[in-house]
N, C-alpha and C. Protein backbone atom coordinates (compact mmCIF):
# COMPACT_ATOMS: atom_id res chain seq x y z
N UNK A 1 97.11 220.79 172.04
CA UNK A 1 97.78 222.04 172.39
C UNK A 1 97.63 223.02 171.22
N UNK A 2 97.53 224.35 171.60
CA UNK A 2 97.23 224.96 170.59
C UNK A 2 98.13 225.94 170.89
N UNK A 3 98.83 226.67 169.67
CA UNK A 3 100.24 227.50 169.80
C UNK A 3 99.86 228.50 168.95
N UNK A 4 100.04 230.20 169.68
CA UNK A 4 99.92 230.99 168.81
C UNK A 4 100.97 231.82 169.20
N UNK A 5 101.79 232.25 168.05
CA UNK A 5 102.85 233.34 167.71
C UNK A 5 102.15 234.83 167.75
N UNK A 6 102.27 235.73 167.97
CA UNK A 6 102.04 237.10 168.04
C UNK A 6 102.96 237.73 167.96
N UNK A 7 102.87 238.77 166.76
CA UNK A 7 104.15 239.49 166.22
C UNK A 7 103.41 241.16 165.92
N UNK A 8 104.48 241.92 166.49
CA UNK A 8 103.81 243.20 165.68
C UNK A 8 104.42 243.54 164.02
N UNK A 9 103.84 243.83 163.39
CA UNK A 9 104.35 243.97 162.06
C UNK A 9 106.14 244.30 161.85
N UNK A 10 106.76 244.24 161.02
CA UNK A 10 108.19 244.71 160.54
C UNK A 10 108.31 246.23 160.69
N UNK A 11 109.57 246.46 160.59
CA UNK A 11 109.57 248.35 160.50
C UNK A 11 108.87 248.60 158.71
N UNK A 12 108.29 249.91 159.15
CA UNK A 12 107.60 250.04 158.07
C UNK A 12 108.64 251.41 157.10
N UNK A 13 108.54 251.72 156.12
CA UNK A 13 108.72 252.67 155.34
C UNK A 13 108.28 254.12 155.74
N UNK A 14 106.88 254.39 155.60
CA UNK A 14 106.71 256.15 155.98
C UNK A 14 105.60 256.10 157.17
N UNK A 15 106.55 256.77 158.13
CA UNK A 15 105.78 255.95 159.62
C UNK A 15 104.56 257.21 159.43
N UNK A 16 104.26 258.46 158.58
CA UNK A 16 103.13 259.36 158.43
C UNK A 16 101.70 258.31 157.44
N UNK A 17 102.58 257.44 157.02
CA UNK A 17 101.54 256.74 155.89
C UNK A 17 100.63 255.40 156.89
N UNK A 18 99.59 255.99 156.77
CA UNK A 18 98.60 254.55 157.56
C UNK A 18 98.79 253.53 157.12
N UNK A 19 99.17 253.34 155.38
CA UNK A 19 99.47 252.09 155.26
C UNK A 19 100.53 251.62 154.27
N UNK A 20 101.62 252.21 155.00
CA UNK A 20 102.74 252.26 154.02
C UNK A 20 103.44 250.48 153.99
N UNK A 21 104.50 250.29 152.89
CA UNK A 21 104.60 249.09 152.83
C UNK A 21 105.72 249.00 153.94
N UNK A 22 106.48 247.62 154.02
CA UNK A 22 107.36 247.38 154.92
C UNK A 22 108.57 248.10 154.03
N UNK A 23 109.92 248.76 154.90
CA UNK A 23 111.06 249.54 154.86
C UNK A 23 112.06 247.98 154.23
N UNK A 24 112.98 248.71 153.71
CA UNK A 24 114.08 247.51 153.48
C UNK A 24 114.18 246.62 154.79
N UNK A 25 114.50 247.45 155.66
CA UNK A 25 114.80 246.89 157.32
C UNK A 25 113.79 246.01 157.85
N UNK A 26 112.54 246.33 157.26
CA UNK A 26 111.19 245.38 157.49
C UNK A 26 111.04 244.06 156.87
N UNK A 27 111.46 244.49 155.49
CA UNK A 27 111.22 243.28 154.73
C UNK A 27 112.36 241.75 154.94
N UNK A 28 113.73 242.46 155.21
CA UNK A 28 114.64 241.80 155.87
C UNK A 28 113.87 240.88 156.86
N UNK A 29 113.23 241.64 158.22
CA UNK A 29 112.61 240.77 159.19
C UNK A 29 111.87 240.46 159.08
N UNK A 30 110.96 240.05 157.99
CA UNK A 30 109.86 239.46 157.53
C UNK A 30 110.30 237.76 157.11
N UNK A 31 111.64 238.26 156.62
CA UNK A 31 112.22 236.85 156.05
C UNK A 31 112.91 236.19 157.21
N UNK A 32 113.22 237.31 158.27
CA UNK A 32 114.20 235.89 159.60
C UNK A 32 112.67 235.55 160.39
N UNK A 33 111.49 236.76 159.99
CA UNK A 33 110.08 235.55 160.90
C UNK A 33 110.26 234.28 159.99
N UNK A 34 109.86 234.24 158.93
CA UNK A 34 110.06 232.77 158.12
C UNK A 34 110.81 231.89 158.66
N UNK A 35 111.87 232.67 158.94
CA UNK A 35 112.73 231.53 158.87
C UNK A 35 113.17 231.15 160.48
N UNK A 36 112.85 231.75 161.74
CA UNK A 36 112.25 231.66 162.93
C UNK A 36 111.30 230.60 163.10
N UNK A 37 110.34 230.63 162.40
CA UNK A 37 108.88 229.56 162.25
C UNK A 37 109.46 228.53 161.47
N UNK A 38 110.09 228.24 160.41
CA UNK A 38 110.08 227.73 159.67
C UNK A 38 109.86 226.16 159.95
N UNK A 39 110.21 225.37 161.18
CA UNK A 39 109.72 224.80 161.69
C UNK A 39 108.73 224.19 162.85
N UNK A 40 108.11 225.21 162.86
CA UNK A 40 107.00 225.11 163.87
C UNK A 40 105.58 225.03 163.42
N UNK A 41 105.55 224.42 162.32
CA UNK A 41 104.50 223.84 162.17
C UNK A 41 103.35 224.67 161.77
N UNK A 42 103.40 225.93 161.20
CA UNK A 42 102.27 226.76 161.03
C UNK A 42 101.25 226.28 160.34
N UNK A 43 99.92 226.58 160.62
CA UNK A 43 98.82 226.11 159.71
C UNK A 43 97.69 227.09 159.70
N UNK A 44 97.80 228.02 160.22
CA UNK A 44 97.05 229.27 160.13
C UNK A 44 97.79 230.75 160.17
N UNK A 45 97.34 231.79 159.35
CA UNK A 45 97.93 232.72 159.49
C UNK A 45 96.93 233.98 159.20
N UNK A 46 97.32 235.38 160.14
CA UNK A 46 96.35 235.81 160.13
C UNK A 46 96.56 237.42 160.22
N UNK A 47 96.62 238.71 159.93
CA UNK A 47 97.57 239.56 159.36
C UNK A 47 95.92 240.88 159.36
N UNK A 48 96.30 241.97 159.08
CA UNK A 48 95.35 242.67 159.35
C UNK A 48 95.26 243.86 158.33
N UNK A 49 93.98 244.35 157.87
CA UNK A 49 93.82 245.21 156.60
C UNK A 49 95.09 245.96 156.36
N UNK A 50 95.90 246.33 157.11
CA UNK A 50 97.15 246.91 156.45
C UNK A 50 98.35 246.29 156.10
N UNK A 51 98.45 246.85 154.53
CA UNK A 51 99.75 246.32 154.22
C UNK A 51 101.24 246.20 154.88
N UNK A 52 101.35 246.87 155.48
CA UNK A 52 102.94 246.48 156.47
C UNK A 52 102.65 244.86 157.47
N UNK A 53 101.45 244.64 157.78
CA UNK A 53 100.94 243.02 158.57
C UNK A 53 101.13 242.13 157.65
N UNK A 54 100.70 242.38 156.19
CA UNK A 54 100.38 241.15 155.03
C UNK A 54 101.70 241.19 154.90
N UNK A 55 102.62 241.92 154.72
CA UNK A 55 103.94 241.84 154.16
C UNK A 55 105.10 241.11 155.16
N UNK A 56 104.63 241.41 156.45
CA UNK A 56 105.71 240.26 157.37
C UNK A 56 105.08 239.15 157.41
N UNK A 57 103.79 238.97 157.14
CA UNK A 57 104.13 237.17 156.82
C UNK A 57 104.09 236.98 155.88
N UNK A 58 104.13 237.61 154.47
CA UNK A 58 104.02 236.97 153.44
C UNK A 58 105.20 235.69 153.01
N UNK A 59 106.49 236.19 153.48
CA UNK A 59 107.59 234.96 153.06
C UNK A 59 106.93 233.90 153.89
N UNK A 60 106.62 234.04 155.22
CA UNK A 60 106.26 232.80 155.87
C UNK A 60 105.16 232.19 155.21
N UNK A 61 103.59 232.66 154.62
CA UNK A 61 102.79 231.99 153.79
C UNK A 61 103.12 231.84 152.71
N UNK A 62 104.19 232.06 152.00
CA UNK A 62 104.33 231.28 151.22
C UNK A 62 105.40 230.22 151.39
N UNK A 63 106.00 230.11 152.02
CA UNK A 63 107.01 229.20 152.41
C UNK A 63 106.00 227.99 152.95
N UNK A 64 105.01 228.02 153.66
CA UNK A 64 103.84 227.26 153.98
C UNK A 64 102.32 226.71 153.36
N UNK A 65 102.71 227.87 152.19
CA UNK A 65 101.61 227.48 150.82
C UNK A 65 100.38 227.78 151.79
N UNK A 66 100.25 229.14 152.72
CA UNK A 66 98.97 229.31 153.25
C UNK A 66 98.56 230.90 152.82
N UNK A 67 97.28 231.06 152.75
CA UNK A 67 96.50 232.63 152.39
C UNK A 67 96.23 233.16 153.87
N UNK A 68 97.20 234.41 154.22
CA UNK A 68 96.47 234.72 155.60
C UNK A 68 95.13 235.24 155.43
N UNK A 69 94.44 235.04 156.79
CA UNK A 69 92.83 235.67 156.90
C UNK A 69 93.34 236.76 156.93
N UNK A 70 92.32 237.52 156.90
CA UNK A 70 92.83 239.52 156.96
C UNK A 70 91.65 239.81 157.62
N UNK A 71 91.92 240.51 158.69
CA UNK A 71 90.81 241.05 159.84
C UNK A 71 91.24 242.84 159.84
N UNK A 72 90.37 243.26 160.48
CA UNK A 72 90.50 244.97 160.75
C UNK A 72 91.16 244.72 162.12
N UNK A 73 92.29 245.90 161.96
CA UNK A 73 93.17 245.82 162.97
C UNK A 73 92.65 246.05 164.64
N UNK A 74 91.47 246.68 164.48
CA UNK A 74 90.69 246.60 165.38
C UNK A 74 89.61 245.51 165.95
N UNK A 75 89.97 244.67 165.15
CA UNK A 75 88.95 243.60 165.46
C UNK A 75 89.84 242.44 166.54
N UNK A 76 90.38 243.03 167.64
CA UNK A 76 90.84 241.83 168.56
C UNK A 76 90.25 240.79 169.40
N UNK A 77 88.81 241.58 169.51
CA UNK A 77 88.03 240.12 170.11
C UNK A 77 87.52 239.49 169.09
N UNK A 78 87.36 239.60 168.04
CA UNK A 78 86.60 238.79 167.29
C UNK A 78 88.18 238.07 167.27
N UNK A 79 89.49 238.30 166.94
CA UNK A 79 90.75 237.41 166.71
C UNK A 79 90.78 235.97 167.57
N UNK A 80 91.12 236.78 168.96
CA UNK A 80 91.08 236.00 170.17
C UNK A 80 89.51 234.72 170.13
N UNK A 81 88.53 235.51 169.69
CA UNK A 81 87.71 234.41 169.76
C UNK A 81 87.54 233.25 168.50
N UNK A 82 87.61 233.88 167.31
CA UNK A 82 88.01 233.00 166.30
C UNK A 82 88.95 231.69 166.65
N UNK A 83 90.10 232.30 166.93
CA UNK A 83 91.47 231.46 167.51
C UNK A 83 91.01 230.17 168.55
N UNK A 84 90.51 230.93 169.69
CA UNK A 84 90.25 230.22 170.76
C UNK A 84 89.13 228.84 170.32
N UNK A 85 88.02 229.06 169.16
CA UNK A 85 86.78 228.18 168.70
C UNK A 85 87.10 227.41 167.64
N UNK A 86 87.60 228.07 166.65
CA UNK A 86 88.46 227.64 165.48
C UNK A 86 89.65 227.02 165.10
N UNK A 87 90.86 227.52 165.61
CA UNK A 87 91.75 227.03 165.89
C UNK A 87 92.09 226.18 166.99
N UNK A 88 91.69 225.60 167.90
CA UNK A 88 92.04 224.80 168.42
C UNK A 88 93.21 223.34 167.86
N UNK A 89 94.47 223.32 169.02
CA UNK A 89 95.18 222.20 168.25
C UNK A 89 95.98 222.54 167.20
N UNK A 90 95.51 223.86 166.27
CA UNK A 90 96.63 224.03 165.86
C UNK A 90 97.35 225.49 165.67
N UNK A 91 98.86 225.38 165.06
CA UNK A 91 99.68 226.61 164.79
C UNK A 91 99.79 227.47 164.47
N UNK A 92 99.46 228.72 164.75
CA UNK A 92 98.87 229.95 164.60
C UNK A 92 100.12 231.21 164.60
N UNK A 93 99.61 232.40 163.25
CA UNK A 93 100.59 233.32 163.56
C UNK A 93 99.54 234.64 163.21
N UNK A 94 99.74 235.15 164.10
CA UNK A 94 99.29 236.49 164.01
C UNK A 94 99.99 238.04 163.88
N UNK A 95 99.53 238.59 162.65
CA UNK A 95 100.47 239.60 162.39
C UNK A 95 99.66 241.01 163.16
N UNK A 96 99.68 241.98 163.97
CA UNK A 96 98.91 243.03 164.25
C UNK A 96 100.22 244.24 164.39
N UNK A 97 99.61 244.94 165.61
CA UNK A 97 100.21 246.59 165.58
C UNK A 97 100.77 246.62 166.90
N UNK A 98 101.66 247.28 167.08
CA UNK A 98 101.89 247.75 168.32
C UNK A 98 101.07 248.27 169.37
N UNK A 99 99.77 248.82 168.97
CA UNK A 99 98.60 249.00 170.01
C UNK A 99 97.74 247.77 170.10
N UNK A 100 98.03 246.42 169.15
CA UNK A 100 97.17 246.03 169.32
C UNK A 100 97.32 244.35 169.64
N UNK A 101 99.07 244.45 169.68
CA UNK A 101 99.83 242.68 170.47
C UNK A 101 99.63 242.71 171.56
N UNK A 102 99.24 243.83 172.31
CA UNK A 102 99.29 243.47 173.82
C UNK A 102 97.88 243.33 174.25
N UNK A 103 97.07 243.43 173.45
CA UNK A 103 95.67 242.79 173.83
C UNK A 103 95.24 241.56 173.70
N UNK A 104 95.71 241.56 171.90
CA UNK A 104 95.99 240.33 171.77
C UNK A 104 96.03 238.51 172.80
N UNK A 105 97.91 239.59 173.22
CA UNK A 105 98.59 238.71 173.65
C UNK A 105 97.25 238.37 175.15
N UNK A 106 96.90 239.46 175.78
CA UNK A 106 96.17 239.32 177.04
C UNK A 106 94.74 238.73 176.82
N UNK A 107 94.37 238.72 175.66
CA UNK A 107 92.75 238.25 175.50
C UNK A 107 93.15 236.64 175.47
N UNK A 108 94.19 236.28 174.83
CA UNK A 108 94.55 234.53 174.41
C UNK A 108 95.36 234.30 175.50
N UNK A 109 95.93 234.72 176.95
CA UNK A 109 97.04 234.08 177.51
C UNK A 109 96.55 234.59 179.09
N UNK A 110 95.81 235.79 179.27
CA UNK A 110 95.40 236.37 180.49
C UNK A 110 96.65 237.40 181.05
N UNK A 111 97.81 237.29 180.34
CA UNK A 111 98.59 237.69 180.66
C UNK A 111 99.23 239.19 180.47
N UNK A 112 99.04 240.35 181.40
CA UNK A 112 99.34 241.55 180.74
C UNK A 112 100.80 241.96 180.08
N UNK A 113 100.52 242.28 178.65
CA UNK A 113 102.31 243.04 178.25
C UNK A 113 101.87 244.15 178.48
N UNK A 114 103.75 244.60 178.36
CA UNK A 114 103.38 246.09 178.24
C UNK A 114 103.14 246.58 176.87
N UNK A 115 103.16 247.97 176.67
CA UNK A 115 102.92 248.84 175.35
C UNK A 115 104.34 248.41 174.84
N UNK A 116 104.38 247.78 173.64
CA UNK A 116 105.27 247.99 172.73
C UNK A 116 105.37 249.08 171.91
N UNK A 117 106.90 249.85 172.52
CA UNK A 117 106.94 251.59 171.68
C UNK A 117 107.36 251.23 170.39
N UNK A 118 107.09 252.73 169.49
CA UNK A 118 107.23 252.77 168.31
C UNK A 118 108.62 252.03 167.52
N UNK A 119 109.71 251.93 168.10
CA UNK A 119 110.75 251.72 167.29
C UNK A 119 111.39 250.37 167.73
N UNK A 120 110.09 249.61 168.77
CA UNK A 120 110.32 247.68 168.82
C UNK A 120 109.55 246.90 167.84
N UNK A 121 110.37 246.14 167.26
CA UNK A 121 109.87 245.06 166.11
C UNK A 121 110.62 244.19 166.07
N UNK A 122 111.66 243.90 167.28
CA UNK A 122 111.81 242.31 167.08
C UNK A 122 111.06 241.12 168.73
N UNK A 123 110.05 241.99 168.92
CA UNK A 123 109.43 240.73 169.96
C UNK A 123 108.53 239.71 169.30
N UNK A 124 108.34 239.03 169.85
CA UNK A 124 107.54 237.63 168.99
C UNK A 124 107.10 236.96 170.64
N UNK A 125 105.47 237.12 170.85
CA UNK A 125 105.05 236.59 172.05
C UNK A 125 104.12 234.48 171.58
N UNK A 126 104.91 233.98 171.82
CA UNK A 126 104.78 232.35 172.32
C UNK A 126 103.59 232.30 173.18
N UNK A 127 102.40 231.90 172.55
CA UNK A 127 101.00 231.84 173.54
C UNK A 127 100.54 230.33 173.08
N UNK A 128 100.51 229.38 174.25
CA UNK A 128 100.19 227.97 174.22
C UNK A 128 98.79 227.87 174.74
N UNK A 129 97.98 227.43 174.76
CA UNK A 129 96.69 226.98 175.34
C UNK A 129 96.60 225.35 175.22
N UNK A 130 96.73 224.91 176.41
CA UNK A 130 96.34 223.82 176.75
C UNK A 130 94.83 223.13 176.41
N UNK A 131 94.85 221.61 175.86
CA UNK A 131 93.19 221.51 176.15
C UNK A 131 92.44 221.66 177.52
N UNK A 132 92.69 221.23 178.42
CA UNK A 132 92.03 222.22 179.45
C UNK A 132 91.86 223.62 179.75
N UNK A 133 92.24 224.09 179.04
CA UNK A 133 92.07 225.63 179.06
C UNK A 133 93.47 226.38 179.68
N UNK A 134 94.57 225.97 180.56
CA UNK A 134 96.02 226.23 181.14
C UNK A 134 96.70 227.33 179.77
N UNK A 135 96.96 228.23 179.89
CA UNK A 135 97.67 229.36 178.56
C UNK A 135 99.27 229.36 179.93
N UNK A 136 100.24 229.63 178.59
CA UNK A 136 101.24 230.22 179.07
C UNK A 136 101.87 230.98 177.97
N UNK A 137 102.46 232.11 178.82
CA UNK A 137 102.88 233.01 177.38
C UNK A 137 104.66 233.40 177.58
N UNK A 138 105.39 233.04 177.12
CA UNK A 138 106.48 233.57 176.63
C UNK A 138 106.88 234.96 175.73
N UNK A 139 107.70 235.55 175.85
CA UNK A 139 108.25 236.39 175.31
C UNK A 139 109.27 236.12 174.32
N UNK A 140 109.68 235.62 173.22
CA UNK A 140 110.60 235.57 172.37
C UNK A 140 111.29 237.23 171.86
N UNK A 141 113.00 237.21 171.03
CA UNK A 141 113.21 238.09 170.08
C UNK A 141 113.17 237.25 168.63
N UNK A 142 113.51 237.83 167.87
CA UNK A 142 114.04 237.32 166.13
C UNK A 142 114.58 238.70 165.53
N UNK A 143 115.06 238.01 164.47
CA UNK A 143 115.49 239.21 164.05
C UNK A 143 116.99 240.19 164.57
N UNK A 144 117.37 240.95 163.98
CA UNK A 144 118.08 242.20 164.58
C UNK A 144 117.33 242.84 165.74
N UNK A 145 118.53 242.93 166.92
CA UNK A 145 117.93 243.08 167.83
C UNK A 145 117.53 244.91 167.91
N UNK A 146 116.18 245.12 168.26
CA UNK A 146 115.68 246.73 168.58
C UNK A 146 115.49 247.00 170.05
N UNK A 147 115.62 248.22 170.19
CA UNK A 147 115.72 248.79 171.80
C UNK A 147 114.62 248.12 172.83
């Protein structure tokens, strides 16, 4: 079975800055993802050229003693296919954007989300893949709850 978490990044600091760091309020939920996962077994982690992605998992890789991969936030099929060839079997967390969990979530599960708006950051989407190929996707919160 292979389990992947999908998270859109924490609230960020200067929503004009492309790559501003995570806000107090962010960094807070960076630490209840940690501690959300904290037993689920992570063994891959995977976060995207901008700093507000590296920074919500950073408590979790290090709490796990892992280096996330860093991909261009635009690179979702290459994610999904990495995941799907590579990862197999095991625990996966993926940090991306609000334009870019719900592809994500639909390239690894078949399953359409909607657009996550600007001011949601506590969903966390649960994507299982079976070895036969069977996906099911859940919707989780964490965190303080947002609109």
């Amino acid at each position: 079975m292979t389990t992947i978490y999908v998270v859109r990044h924490a609230e960020k600091l200067d929503p004009a800055d492309p790559d501003t760091p995570l806000s107090p309020e962010g960094e807070a939920r960076a630490r209840d993802l940690a501690s959300t996962l904290a037993r689920a077994g992570v063994q891959r982690i995977y976060a995207t050229t901008r700093l507000r992605t590296q920074q919500t998992v950073a408590p979790l890789a290090q709490q796990r003693n892992l280096v996330p991969v860093i991909l261009e936030p635009a690179a979702t099929e290459e994610l999904v296919a990495r995941i799907k060839a590579d990862d197999r079997g095991m625990v996966v967390v993926v940090a991306g954007h609000n334009n870019t969990v719900p592809v994500i979530v639909q390239g690894l599960s078949g399953v359409v989300v909607d657009g996550i708006p600007e001011d949601r950051f506590d969903r966390l989407f649960k994507v299982t893949i079976a070895p036969d190929g069977k996906t099911t996707m859940e919707e989780l919160r964490y965190g303080v709850p947002t609109p």
